[in-house]
N, C-alpha and C. Protein backbone atom coordinates (compact mmCIF):
# COMPACT_ATOMS: atom_id res chain seq x y z
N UNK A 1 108.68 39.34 82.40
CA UNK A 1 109.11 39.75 81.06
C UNK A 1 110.35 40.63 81.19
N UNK A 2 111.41 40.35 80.59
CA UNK A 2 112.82 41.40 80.03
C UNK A 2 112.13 42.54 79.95
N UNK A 3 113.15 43.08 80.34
CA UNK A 3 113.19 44.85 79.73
C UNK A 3 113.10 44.64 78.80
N UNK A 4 113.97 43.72 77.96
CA UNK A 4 114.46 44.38 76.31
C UNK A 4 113.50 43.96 75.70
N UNK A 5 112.56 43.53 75.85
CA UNK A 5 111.68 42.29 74.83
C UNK A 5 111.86 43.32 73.99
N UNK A 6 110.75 44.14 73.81
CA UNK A 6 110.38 45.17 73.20
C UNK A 6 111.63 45.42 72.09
N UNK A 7 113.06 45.07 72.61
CA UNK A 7 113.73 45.12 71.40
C UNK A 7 114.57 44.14 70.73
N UNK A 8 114.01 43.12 71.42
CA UNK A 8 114.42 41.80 70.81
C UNK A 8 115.02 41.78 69.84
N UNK A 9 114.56 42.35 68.52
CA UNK A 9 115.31 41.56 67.21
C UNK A 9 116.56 42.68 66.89
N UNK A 10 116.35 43.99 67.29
CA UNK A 10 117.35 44.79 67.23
C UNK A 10 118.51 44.40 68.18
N UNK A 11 118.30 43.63 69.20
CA UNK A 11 119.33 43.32 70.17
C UNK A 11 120.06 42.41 69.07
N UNK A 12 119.00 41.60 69.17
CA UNK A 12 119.67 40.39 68.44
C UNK A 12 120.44 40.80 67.09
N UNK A 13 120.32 41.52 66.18
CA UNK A 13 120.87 41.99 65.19
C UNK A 13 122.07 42.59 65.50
N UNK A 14 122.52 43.21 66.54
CA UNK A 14 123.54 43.87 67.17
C UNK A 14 124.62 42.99 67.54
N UNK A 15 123.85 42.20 68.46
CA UNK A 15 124.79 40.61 68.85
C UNK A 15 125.36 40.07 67.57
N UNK A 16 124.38 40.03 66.35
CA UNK A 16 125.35 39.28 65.06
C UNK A 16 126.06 39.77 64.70
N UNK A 17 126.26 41.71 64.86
CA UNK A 17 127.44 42.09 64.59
C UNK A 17 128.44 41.72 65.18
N UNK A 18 128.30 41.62 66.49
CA UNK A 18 129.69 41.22 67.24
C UNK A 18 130.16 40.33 66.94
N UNK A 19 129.26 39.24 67.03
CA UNK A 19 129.71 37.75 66.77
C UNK A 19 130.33 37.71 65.53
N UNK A 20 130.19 38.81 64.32
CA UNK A 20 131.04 38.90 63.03
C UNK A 20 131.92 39.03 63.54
N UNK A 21 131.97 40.61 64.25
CA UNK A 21 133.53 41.01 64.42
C UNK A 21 134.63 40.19 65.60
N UNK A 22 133.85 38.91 66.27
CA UNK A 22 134.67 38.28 67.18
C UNK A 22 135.38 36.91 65.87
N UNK A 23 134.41 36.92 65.46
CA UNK A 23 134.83 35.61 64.31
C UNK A 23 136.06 36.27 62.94
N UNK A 24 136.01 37.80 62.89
CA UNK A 24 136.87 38.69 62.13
C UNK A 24 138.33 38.36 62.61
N UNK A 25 137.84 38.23 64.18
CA UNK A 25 139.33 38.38 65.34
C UNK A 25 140.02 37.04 65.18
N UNK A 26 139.17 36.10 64.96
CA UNK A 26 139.74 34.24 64.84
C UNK A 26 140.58 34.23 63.47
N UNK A 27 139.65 35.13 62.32
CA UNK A 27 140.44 35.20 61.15
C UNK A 27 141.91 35.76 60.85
N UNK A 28 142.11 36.59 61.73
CA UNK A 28 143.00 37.82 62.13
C UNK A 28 143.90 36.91 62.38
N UNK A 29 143.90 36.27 63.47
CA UNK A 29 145.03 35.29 64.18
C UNK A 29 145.37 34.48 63.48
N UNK A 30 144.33 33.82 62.67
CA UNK A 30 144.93 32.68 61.84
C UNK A 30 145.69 32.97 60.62
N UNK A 31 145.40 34.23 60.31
CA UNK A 31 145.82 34.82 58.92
C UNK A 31 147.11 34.95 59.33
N UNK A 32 147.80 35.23 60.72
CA UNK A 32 148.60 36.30 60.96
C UNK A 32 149.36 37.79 60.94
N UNK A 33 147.87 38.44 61.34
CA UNK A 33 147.83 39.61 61.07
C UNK A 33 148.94 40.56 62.03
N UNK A 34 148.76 41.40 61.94
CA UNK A 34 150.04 42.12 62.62
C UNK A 34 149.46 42.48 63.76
N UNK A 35 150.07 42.44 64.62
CA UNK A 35 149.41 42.43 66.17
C UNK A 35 148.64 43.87 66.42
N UNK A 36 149.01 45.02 65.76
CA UNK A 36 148.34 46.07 66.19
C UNK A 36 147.15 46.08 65.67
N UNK A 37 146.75 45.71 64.79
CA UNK A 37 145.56 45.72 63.68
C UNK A 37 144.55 44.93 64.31
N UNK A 38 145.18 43.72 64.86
CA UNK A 38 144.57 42.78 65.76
C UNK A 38 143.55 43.81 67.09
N UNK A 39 144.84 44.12 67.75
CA UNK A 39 144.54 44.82 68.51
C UNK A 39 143.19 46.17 68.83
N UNK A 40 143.36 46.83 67.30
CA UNK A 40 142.16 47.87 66.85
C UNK A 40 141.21 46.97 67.14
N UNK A 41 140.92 45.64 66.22
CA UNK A 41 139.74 45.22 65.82
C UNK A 41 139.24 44.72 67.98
N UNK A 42 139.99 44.43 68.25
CA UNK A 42 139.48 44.25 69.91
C UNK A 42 138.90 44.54 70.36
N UNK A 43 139.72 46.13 70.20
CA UNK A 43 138.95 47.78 70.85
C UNK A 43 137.98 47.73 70.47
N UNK A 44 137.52 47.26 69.21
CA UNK A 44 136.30 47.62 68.29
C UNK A 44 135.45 46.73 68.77
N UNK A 45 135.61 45.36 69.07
CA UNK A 45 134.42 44.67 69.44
C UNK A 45 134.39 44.86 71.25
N UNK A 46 135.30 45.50 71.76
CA UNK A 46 134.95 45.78 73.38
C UNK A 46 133.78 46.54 73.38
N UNK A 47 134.30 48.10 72.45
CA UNK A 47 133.38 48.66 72.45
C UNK A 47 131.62 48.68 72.17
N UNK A 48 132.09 47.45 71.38
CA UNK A 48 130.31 47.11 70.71
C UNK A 48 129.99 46.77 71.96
N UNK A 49 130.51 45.94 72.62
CA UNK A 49 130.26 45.31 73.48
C UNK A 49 129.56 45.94 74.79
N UNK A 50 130.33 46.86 75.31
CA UNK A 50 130.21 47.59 76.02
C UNK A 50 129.32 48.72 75.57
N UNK A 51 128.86 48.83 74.43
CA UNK A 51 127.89 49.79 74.21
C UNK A 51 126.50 49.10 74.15
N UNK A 52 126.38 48.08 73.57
CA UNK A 52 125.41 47.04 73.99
C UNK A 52 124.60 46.76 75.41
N UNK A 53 125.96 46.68 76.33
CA UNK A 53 125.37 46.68 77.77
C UNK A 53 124.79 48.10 78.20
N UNK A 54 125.69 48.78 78.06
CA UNK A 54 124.86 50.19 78.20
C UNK A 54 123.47 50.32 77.83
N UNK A 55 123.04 49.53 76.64
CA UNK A 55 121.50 50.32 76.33
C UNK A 55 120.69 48.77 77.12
N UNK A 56 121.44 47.88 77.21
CA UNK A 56 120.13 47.15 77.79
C UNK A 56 120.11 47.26 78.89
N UNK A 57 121.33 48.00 79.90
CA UNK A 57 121.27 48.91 81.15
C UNK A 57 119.78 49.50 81.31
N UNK A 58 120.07 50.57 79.99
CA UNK A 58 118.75 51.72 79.85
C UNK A 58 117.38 50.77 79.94
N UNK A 59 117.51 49.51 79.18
CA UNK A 59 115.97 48.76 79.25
C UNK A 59 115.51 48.22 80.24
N UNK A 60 116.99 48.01 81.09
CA UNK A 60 116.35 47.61 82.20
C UNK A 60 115.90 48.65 83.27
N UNK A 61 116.48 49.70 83.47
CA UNK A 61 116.53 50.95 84.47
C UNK A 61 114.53 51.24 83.25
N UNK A 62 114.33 51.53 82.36
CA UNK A 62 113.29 51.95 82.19
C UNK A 62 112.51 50.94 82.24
N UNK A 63 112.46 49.67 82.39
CA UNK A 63 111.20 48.69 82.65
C UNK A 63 111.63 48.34 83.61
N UNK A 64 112.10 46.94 83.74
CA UNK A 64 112.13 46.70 85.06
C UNK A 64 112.00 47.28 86.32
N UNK A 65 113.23 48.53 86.68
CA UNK A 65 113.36 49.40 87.75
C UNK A 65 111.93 50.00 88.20
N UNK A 66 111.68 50.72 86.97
CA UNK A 66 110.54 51.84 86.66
C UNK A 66 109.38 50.62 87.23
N UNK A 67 108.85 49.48 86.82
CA UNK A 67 107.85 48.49 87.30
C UNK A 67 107.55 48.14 89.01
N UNK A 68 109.19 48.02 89.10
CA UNK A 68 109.27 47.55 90.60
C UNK A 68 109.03 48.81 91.42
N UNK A 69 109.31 49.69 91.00
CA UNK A 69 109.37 51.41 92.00
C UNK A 69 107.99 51.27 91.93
N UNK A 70 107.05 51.29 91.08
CA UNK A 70 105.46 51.48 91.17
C UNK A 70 105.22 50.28 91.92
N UNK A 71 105.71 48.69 92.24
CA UNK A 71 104.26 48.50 93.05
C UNK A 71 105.16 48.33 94.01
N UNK A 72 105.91 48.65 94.93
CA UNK A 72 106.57 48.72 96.56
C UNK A 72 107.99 49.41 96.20
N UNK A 73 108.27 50.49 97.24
CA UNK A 73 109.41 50.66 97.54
C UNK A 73 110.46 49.86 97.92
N UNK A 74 110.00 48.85 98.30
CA UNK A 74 110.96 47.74 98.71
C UNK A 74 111.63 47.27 97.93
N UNK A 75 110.77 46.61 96.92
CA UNK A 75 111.24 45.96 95.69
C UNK A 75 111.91 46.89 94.39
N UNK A 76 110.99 47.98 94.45
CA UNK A 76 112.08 49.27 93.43
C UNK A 76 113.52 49.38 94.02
N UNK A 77 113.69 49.45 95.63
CA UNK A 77 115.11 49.79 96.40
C UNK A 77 115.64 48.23 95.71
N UNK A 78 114.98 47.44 95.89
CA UNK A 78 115.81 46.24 95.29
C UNK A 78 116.45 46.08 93.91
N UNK A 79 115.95 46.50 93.03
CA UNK A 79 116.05 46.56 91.56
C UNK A 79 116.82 47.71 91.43
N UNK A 80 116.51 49.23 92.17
CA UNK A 80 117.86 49.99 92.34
C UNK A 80 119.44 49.10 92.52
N UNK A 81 119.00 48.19 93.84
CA UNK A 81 120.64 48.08 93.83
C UNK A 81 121.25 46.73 92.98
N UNK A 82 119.89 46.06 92.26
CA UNK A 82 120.71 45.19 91.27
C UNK A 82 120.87 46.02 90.41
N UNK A 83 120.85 46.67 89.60
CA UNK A 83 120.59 48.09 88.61
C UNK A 83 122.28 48.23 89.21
N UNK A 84 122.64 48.43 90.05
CA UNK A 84 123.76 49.29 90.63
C UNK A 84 124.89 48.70 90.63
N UNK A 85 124.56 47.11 91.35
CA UNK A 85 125.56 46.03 91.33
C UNK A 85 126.06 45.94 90.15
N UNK A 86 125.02 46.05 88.85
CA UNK A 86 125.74 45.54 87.17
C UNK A 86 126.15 46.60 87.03
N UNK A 87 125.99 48.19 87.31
CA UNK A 87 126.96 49.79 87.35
C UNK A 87 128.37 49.14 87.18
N UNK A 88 128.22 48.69 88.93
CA UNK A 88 129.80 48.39 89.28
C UNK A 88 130.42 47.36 88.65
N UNK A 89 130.10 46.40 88.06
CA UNK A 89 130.32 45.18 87.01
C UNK A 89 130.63 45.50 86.24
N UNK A 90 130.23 47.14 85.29
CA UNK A 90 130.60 47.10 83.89
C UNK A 90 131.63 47.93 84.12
N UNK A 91 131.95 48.55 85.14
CA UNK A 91 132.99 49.59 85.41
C UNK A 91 134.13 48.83 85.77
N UNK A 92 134.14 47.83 86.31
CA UNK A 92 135.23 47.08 86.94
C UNK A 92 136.12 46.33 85.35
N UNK A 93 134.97 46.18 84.53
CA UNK A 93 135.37 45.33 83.10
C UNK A 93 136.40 45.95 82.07
């Protein structure tokens, strides 16, 4: 089971924002909006974006991680460093 189950429909509700504000961005271009304005609305859906990953970071570091640490150290050290690998993934983005 996902971390996120538990927040399934709120994820999902979040995602339809984006997907507004990415489909806002198609409108933008086609309209020919002025490139800076364009530009805001970007920032704006990076950020959703990137704030999004952040909390299903948190769902996973509190279920998953938290699951695997209780039944072997092995497998918690494992889920630490996938946990770590997506750190460095969202930092590199």
């Amino acid at each position: 089971m996902a971390g996120y189950s538990g927040e399934r429909e709120a994820h999902q509700r979040r995602l339809r924002r984006i997907e507004g504000q990415i489909r806002g961005l198609q409108r933008m271009v086609d309209d020919d909006v002025y490139c800076i304005d364009v530009l805001t609305q970007v920032s704006a859906a990076t950020r959703a974006l990137q704030s999004f990953a952040l909390e299903l970071l948190e769902d996973h570091m509190k279920g998953c991680v938290v699951d695997a640490a209780r039944n072997s150290p092995e497998e918690g050290a494992a889920k630490v460093k996938e946990a770590s690998d997506a750190i460095a993934r969202l930092v590199k983005s």
